[in-house]
C-alpha atoms as a PDB file:
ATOM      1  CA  UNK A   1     -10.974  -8.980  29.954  1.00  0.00           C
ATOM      2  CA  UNK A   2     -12.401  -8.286  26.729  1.00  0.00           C
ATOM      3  CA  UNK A   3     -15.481  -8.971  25.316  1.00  0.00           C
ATOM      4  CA  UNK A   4     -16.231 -11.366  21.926  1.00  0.00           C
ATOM      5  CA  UNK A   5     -16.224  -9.672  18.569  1.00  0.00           C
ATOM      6  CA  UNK A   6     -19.789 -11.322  18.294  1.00  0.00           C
ATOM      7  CA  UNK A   7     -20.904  -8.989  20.386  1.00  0.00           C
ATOM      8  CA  UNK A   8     -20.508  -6.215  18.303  1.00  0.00           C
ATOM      9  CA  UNK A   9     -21.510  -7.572  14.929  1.00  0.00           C
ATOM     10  CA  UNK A  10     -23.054  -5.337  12.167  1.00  0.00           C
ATOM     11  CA  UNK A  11     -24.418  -5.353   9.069  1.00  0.00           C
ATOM     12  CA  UNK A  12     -27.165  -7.803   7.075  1.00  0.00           C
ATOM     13  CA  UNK A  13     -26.416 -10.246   4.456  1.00  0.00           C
ATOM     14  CA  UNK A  14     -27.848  -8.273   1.819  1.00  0.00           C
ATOM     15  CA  UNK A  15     -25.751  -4.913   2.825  1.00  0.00           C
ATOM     16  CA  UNK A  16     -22.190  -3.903   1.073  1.00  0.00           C
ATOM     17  CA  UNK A  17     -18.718  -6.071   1.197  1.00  0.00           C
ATOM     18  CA  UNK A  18     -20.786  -9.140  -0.929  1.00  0.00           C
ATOM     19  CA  UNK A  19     -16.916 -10.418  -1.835  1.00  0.00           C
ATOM     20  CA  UNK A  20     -16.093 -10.540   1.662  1.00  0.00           C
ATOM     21  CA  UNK A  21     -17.674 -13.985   2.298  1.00  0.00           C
ATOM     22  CA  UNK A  22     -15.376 -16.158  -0.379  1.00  0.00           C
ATOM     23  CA  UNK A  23     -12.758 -14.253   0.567  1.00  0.00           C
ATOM     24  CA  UNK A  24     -12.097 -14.825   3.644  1.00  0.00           C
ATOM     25  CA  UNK A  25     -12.990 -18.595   2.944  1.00  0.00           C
ATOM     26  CA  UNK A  26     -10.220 -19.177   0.921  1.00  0.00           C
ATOM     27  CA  UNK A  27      -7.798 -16.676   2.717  1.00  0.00           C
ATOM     28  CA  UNK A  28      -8.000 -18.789   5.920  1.00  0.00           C
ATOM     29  CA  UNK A  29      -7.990 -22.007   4.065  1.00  0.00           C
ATOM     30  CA  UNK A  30      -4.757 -20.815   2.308  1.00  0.00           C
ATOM     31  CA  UNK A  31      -3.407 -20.031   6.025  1.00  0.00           C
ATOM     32  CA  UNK A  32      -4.123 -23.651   6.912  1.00  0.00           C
ATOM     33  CA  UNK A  33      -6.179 -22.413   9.960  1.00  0.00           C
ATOM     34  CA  UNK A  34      -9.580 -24.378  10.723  1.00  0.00           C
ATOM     35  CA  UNK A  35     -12.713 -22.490  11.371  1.00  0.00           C
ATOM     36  CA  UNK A  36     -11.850 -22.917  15.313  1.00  0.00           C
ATOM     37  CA  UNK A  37      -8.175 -21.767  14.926  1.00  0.00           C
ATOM     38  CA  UNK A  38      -8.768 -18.713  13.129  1.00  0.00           C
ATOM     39  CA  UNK A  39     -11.863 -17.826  15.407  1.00  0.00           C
ATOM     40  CA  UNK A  40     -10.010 -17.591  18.447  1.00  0.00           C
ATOM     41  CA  UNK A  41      -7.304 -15.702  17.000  1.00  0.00           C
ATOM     42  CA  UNK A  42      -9.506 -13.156  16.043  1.00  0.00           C
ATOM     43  CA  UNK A  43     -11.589 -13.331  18.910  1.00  0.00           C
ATOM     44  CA  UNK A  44     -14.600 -14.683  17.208  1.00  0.00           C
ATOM     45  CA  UNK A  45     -16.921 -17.559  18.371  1.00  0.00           C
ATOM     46  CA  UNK A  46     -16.507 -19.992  15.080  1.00  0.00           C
ATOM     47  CA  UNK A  47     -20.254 -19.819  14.606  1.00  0.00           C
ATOM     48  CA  UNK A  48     -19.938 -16.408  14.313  1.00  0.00           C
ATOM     49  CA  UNK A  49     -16.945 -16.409  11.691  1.00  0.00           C
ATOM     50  CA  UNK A  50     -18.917 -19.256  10.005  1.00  0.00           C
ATOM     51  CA  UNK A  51     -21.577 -16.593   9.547  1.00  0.00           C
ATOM     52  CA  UNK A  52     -19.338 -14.136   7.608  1.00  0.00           C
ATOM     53  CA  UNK A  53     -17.741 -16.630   5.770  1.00  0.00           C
ATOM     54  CA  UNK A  54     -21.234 -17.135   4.204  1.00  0.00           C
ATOM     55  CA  UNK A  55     -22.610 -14.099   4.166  1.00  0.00           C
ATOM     56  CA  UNK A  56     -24.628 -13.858   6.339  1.00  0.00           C
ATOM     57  CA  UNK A  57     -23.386 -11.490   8.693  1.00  0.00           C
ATOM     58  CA  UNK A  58     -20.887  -8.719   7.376  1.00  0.00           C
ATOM     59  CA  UNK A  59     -17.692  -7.617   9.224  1.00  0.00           C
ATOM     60  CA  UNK A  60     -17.247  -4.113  10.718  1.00  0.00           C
ATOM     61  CA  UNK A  61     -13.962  -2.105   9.890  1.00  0.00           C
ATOM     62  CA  UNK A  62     -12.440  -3.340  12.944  1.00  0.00           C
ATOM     63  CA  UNK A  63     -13.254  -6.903  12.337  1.00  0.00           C
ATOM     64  CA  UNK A  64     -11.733  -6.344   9.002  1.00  0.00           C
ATOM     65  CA  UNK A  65      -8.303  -5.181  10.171  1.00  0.00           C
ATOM     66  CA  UNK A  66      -8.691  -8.003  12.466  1.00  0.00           C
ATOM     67  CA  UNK A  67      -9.044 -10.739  10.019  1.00  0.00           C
ATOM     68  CA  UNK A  68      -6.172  -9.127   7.731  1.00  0.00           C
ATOM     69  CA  UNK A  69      -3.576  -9.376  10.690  1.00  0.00           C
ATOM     70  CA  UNK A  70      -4.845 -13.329  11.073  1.00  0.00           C
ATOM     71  CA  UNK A  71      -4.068 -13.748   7.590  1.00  0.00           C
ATOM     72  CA  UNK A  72      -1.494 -11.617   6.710  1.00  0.00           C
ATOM     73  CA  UNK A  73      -2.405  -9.437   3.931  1.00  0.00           C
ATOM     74  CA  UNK A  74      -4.556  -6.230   4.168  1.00  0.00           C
ATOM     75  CA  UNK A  75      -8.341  -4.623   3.830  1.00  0.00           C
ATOM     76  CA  UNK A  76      -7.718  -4.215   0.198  1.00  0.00           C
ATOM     77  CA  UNK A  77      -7.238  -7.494  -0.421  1.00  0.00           C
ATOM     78  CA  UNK A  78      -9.834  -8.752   1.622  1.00  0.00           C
ATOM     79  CA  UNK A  79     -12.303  -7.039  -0.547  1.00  0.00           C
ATOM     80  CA  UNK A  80     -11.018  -8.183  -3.538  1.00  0.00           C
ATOM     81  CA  UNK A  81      -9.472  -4.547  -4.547  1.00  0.00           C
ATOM     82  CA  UNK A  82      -6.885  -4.896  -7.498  1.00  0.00           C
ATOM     83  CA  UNK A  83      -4.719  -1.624  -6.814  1.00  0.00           C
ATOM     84  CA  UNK A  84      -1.207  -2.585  -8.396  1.00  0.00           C
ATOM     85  CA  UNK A  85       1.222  -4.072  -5.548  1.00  0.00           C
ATOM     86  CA  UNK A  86       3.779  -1.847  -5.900  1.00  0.00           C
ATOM     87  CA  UNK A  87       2.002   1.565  -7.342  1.00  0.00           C
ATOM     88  CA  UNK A  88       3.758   4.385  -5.297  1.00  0.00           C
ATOM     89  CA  UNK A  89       1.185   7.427  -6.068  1.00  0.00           C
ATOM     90  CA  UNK A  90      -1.985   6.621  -5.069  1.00  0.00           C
ATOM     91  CA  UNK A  91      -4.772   9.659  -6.049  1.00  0.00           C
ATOM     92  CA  UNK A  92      -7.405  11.019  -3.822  1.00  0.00           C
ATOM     93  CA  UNK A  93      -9.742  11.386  -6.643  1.00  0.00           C
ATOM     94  CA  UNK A  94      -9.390   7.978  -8.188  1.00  0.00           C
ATOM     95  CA  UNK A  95      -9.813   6.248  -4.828  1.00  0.00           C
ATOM     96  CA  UNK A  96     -12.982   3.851  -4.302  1.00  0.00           C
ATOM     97  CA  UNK A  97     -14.269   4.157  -1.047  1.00  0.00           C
ATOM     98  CA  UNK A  98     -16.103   1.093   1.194  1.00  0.00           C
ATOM     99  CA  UNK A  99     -17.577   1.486   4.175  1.00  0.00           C
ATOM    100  CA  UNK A 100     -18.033  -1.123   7.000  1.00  0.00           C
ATOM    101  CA  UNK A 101     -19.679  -0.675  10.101  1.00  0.00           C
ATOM    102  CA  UNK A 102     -20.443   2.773   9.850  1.00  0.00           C
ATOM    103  CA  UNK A 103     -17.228   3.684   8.773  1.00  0.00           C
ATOM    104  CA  UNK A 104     -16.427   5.030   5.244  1.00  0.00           C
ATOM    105  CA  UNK A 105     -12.250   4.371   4.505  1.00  0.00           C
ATOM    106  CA  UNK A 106     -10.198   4.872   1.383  1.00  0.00           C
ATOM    107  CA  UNK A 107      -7.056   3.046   0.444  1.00  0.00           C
ATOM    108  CA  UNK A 108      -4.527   5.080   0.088  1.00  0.00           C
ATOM    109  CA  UNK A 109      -1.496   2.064   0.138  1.00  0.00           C
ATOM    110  CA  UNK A 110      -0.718  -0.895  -1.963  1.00  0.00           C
ATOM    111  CA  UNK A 111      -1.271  -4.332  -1.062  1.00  0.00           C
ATOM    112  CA  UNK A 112       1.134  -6.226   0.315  1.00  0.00           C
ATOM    113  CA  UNK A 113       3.446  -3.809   2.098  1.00  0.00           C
ATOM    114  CA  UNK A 114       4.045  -3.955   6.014  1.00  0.00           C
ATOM    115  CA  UNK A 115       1.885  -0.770   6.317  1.00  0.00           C
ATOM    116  CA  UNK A 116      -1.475  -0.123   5.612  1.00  0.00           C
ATOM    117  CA  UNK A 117      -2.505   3.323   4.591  1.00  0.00           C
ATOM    118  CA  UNK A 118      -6.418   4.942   4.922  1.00  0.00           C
ATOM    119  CA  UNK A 119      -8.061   7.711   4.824  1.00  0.00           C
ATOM    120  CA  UNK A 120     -10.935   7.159   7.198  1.00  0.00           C
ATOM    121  CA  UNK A 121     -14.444   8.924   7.761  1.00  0.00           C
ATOM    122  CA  UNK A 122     -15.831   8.334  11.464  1.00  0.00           C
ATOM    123  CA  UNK A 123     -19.301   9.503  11.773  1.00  0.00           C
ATOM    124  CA  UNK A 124     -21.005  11.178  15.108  1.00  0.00           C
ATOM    125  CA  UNK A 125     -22.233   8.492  17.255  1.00  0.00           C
ATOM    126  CA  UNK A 126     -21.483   5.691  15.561  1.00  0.00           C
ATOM    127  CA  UNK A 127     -21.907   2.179  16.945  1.00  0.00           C
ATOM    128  CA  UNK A 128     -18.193   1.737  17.019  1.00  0.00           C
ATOM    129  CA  UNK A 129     -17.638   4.484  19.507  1.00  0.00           C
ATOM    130  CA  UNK A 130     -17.134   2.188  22.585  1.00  0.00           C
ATOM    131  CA  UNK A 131     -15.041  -0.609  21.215  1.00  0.00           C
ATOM    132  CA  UNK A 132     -11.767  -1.251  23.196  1.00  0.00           C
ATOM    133  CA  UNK A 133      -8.742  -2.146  20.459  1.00  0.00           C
ATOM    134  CA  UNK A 134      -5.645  -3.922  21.696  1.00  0.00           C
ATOM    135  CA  UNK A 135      -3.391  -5.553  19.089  1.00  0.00           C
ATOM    136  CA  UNK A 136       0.189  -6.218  18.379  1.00  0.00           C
ATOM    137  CA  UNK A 137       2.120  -2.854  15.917  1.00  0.00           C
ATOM    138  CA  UNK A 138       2.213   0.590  15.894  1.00  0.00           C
ATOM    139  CA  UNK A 139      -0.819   2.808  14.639  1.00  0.00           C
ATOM    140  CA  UNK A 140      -0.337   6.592  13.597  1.00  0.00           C
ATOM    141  CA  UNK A 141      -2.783   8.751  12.760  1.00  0.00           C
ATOM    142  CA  UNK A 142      -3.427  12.631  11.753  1.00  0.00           C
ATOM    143  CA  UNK A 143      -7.034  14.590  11.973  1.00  0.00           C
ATOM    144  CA  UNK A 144      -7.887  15.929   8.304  1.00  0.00           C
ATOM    145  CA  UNK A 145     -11.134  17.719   9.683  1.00  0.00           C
ATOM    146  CA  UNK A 146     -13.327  17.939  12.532  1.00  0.00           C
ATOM    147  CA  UNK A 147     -11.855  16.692  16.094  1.00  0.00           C
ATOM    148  CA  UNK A 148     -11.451  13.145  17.025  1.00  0.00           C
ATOM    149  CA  UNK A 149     -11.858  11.545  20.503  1.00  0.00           C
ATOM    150  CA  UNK A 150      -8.822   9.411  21.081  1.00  0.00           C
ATOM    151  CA  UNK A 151      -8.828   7.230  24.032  1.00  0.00           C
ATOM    152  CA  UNK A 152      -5.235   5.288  25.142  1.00  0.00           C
ATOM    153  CA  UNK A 153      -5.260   3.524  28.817  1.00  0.00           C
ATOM    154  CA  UNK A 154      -6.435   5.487  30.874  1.00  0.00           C
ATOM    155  CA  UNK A 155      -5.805   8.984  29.606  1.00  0.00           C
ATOM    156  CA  UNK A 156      -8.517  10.512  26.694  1.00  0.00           C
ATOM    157  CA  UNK A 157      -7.223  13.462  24.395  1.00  0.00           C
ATOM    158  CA  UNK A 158      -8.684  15.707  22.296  1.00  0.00           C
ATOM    159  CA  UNK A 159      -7.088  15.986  18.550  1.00  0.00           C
ATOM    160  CA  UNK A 160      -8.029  18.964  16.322  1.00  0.00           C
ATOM    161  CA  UNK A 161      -7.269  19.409  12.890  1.00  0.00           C
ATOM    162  CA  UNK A 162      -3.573  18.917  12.020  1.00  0.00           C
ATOM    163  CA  UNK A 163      -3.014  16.956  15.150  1.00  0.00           C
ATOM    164  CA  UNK A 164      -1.556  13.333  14.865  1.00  0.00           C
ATOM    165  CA  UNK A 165      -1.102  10.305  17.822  1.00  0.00           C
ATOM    166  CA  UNK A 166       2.006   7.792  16.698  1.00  0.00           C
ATOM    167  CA  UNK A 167       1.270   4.619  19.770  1.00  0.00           C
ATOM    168  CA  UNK A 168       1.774   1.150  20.829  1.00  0.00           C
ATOM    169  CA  UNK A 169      -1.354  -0.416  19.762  1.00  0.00           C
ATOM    170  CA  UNK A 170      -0.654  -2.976  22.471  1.00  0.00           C
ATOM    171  CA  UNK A 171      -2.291   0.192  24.337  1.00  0.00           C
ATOM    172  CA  UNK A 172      -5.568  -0.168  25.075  1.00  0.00           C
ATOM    173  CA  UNK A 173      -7.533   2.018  22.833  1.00  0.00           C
ATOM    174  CA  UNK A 174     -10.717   3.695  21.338  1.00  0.00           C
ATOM    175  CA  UNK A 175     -11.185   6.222  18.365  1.00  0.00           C
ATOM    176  CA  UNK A 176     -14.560   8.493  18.483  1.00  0.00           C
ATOM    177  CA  UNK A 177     -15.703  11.519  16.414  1.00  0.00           C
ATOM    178  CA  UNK A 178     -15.615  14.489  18.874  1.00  0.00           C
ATOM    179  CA  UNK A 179     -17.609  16.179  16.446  1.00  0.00           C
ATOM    180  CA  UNK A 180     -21.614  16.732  15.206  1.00  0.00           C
ATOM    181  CA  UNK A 181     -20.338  16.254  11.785  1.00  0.00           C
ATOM    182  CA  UNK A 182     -17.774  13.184  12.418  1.00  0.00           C
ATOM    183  CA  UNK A 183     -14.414  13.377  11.372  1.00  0.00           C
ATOM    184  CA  UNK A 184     -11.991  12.563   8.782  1.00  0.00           C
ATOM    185  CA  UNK A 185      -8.240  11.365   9.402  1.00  0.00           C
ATOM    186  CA  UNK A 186      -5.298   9.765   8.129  1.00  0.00           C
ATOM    187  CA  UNK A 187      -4.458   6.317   9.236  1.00  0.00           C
ATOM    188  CA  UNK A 188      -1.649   4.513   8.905  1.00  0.00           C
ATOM    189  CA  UNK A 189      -1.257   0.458  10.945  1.00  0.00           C
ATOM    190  CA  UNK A 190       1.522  -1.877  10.773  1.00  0.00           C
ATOM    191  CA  UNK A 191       0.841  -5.350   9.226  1.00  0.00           C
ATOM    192  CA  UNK A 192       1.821  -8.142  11.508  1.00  0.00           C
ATOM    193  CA  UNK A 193       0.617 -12.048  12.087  1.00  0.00           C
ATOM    194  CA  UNK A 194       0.485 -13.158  15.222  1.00  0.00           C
ATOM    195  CA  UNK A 195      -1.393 -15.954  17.186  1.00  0.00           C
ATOM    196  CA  UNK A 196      -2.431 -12.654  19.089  1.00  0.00           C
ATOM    197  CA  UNK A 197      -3.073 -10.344  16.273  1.00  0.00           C
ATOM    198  CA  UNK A 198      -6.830 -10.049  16.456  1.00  0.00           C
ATOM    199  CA  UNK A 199      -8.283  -6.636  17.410  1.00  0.00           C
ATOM    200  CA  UNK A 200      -9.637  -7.434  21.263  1.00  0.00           C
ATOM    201  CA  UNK A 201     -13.056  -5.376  21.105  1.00  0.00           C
ATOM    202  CA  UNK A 202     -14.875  -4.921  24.145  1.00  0.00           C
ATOM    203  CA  UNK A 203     -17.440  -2.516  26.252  1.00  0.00           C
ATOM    204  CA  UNK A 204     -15.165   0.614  26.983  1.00  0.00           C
ATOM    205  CA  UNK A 205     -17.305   1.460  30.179  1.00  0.00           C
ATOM    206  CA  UNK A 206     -16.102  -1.467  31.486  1.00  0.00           C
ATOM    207  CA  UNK A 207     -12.846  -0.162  31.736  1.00  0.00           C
ATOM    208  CA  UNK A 208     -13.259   3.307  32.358  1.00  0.00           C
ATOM    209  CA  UNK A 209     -12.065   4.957  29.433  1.00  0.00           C
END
């Protein structure tokens, strides 16, 4: 059983993602979902999605992935980013990074596609650290530097640099920095819409992982 996303909320109004809000407004309006629907798809009280949806609360990482699968499109466009659709090169050095929750990410994809590419930056003891994920696709990932805590069921493995994980993310799971000075790694998520799609976040003592 997994906790509410509420529970886990971070971020003030006044902090980064200010194009969020409108956003994902019109994104779920366009989906034809009501403020109820789309809640409990992505595991949200309605209140609580009310609250981004005017700014006043602002979406973690996770929340954000979340919302994408509910309305079928990605991060990128969430935040309003204008990358061209079908750009194949993407350069490190031209990339604009965001951070959410703690988290600093990178596109490294194009909208639109059935994958989602990012280059991720997971501090030490961040606040995400003990969120449970469980959603429908396939995730792979590969450790750029420092080692990374990687939690799936009940088994926990630790990835240096060079390692990657290719899973189920049907699998329970939970991503950590296993180092002082966090850790930096590739990630790579399918795109899919499901009734089921949101990320299920919940208290990762609970289950023993």
């Amino acid at each position: 059983m997994t906790a509410p996303l509420d529970d886990h909320a971070s971020g003030s109004p006044a902090e980064e993602l200010p194009v969020v809000a409108p956003r994902l407004r019109d994104l779920r309006r366009r989906a034809g979902l009501t403020l109820e629907t789309a809640a409990g798809r992505v595991g949200l009280s309605p209140a609580h999605l009310s609250r981004l949806e005017t700014g006043r609360r602002q979406p973690s990482l996770p929340m954000l992935l979340s919302l994408a699968r509910t309305y079928a499109t990605t991060v990128s466009d969430l935040l309003g980013e204008t990358a061209p659709e079908r750009e194949p090169v993407f350069r490190g050095a031209e990339a604009a990074s965001s951070e959410a929750g703690g988290w600093t990410y990178w596109p490294m994809g194009g909208a639109g596609r059935a994958m989602q590419a990012l280059r991720v930056f997971v501090p030490p003891h961040d606040g995400q650290a003990g969120l449970v994920r469980v959603h429908p696709g396939e995730e792979w990932l590969y450790v750029l530097k420092g080692r990374l805590r990687l939690a799936l069921g009940e088994t926990v493995q630790l990835l240096d640099p060079g390692d990657a994980a290719h899973f189920d993310s049907l699998t329970p799971h939970r991503i950590a920095a296993a180092s002082p000075g966090g850790t930096e790694l590739l990630f790579v998520h399918t795109l899919m819409q499901s009734g089921t799609a949101g990320l299920c976040l919940g208290d990762g003592a609970r289950r023993g992982l």
